[in-house]
Protein backbone atom coordinates (compact mmCIF):
# COMPACT_ATOMS: atom_id res chain seq x y z
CA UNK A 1 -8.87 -21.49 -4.83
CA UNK A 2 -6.79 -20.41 -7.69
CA UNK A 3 -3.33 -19.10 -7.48
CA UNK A 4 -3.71 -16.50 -10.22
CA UNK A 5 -5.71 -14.65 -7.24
CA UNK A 6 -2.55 -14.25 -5.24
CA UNK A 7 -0.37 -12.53 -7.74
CA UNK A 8 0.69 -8.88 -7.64
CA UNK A 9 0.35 -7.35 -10.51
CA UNK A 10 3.47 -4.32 -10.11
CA UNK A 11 1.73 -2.15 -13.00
CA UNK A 12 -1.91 -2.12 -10.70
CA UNK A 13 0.33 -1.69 -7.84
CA UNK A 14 2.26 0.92 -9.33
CA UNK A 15 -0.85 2.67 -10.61
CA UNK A 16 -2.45 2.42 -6.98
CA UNK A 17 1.17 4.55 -5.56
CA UNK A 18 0.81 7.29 -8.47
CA UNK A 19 -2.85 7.89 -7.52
CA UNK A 20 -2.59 7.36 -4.01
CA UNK A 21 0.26 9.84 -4.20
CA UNK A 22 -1.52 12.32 -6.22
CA UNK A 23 -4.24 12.67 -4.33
CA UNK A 24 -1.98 13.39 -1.00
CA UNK A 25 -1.78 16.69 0.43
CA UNK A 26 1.65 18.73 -0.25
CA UNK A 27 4.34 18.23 2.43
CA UNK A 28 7.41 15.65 3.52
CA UNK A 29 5.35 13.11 3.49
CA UNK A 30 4.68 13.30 -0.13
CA UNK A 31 7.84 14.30 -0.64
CA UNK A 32 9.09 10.67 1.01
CA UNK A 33 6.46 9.04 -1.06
CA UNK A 34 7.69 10.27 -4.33
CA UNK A 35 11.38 9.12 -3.64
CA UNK A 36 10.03 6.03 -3.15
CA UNK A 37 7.97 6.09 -6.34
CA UNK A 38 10.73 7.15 -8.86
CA UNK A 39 12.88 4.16 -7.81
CA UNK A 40 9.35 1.59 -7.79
CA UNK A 41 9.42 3.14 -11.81
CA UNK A 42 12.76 2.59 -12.10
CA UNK A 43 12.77 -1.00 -10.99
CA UNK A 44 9.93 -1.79 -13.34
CA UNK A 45 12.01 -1.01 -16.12
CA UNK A 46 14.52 -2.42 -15.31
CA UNK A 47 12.33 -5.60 -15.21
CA UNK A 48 13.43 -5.87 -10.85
CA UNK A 49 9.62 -6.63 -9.68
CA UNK A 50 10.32 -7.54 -6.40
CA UNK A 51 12.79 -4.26 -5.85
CA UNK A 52 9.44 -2.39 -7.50
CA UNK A 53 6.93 -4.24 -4.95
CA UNK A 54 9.60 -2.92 -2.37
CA UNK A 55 9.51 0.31 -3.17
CA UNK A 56 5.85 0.63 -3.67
CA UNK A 57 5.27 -0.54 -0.45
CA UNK A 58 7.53 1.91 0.98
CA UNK A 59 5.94 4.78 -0.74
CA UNK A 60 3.01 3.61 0.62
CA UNK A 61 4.12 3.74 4.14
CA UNK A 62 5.07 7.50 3.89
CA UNK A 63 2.41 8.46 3.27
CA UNK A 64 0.72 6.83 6.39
């Protein structure tokens, strides 16, 4: 088993959050998710993957 299967890519992951979010209905939860989002974008440009990873996954979990 390769090791290149077990990466995270933080762009697919990132592009995952903006559709996931999009397609959520209006309301605090979405609202939560965004926040979360913004700062994920943020931290990839700042090159900070593993602050991006940590936000993604927390916009994820709003919106659950």
């Amino acid at each position: 088993m390769s090791t290149m299967n077990a990466f995270v890519s933080t762009a697919e992951e990132l592009q995952s959050a903006r559709l996931a979010s999009a397609l959520a209905p209006a309301g605090p939860k979405k609202d939560a998710a965004l926040i979360h989002l913004r700062a994920a974008e943020s931290a990839e440009a700042a090159h900070r993957e593993a602050d991006c990873l940590k936000s993604l996954s927390a916009a994820m979990a709003a919106l659950d």
